[in-house]
Structure formats: structure tokens, C-alpha cells
PDB file of N, CA and C in Angstrom:
ATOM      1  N   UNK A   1      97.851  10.830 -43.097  1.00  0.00           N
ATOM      2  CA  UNK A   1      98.781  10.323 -42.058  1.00  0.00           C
ATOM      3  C   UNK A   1      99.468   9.053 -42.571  1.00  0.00           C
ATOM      4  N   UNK A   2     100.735   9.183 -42.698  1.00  0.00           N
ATOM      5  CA  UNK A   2     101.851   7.758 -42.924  1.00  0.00           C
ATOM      6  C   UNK A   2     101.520   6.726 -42.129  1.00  0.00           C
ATOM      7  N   UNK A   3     101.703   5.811 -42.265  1.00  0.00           N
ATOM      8  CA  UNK A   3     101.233   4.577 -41.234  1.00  0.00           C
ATOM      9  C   UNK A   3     102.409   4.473 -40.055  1.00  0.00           C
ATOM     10  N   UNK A   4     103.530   4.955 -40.543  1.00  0.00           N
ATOM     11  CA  UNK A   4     104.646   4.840 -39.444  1.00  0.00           C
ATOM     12  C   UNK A   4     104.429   6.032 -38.834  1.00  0.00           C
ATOM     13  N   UNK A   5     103.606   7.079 -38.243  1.00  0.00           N
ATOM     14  CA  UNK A   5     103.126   7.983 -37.756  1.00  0.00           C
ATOM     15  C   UNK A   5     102.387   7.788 -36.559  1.00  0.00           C
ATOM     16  N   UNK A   6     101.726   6.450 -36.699  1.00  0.00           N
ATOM     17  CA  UNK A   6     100.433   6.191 -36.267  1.00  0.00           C
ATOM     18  C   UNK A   6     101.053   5.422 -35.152  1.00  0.00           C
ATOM     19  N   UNK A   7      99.923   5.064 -34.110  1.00  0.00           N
ATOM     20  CA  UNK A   7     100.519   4.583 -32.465  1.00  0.00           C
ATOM     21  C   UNK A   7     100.727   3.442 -33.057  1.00  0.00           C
ATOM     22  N   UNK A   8      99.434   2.778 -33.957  1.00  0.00           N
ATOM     23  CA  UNK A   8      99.438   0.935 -34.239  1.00  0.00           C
ATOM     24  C   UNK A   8     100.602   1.228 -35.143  1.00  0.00           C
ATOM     25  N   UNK A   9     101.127   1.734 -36.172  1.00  0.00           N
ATOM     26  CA  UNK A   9     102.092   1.850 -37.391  1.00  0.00           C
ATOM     27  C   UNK A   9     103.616   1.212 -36.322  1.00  0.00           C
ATOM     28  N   UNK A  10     103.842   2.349 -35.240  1.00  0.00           N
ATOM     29  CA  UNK A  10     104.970   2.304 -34.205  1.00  0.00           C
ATOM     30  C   UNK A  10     104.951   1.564 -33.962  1.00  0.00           C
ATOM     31  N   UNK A  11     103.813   0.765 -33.217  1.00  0.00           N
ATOM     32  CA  UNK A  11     103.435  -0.738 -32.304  1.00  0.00           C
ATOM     33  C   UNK A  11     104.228  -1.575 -33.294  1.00  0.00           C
ATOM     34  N   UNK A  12     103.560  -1.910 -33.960  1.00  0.00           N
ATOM     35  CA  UNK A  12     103.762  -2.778 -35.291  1.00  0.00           C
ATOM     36  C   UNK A  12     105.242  -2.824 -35.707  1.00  0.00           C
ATOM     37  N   UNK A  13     106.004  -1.533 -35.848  1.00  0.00           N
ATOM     38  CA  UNK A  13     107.426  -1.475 -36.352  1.00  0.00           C
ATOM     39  C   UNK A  13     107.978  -2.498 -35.536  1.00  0.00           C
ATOM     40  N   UNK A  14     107.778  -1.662 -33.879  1.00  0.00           N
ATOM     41  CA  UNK A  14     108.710  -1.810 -32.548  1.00  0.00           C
ATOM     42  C   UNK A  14     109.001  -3.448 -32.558  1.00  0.00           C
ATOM     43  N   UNK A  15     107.219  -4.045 -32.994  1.00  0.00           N
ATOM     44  CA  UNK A  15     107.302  -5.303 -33.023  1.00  0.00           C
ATOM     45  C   UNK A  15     108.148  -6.422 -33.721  1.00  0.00           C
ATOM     46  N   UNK A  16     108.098  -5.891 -35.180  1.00  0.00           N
ATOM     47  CA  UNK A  16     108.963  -6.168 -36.174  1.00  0.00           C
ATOM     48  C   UNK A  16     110.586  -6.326 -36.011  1.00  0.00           C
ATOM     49  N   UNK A  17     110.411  -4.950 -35.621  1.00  0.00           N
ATOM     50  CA  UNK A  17     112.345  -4.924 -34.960  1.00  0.00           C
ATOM     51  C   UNK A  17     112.628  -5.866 -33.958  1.00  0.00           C
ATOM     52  N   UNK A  18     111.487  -5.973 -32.778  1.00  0.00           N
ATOM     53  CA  UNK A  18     112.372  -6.712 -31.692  1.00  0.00           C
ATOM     54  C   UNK A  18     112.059  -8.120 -32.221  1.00  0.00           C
ATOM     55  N   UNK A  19     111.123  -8.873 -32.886  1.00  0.00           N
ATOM     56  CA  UNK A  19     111.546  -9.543 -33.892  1.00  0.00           C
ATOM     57  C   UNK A  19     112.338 -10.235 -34.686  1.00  0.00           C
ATOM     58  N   UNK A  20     112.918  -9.547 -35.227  1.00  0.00           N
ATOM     59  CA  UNK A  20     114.383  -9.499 -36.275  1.00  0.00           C
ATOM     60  C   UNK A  20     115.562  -9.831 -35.153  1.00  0.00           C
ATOM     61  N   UNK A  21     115.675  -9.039 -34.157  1.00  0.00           N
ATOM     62  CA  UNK A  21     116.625  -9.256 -33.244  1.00  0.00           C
ATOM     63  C   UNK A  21     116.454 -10.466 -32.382  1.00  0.00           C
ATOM     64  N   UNK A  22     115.346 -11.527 -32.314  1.00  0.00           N
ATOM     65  CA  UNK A  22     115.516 -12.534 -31.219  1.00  0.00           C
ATOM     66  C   UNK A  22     116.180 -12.865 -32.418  1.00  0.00           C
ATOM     67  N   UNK A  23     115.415 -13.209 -34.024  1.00  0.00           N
ATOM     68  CA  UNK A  23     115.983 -14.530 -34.369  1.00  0.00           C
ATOM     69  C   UNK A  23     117.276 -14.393 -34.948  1.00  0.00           C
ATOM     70  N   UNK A  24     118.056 -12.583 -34.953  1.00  0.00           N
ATOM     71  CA  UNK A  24     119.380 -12.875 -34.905  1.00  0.00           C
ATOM     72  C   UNK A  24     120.269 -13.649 -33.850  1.00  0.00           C
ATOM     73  N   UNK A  25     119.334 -12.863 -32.780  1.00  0.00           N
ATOM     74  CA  UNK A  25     120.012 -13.920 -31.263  1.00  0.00           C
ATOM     75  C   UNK A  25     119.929 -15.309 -31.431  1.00  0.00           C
ATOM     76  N   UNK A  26     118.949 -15.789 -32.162  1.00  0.00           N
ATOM     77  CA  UNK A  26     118.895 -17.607 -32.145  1.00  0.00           C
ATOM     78  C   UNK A  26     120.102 -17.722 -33.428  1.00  0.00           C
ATOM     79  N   UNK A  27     120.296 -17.393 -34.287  1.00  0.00           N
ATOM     80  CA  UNK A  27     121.277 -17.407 -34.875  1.00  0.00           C
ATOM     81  C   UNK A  27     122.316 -17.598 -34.530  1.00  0.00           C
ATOM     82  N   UNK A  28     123.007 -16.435 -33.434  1.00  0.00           N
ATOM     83  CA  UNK A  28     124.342 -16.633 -32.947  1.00  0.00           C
ATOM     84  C   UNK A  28     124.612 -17.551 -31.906  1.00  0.00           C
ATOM     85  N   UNK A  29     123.184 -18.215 -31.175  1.00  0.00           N
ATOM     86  CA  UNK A  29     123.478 -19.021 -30.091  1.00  0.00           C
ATOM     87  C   UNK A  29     123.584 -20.673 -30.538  1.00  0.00           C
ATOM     88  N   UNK A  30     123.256 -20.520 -32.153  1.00  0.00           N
ATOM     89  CA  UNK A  30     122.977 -22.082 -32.992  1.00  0.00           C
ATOM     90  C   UNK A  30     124.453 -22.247 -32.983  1.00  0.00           C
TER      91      UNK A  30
END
């Protein structure tokens, strides 16, 4: 089983991504 398969693998991505996207948001609000 791939780790991006897995519930924690998903968890983990989902986390990553929404992530990436605040600190683009702090970016555009600097």
C-alpha cells in the first residue's frame, strides 16, 4: 500500500495542502 492511499497518508497530504495555502494567504495580505 502507497502511503498516499492510506487514511493517515490523505490526512497528512490534506494537511500539507491547506498549509501551503494559509501561508500563500499571509503572503498576499503582507
Amino acid at each position: 500500500i502507497s502511503n498516499g492511499t492510506t487514511v493517515e497518508g490523505l490526512s497528512k497530504k490534506i494537511e500539507d495542502i491547506s498549509k501551503g495555502m494559509k501561508r500563500r494567504i499571509h503572503k498576499k495580505w503582507k
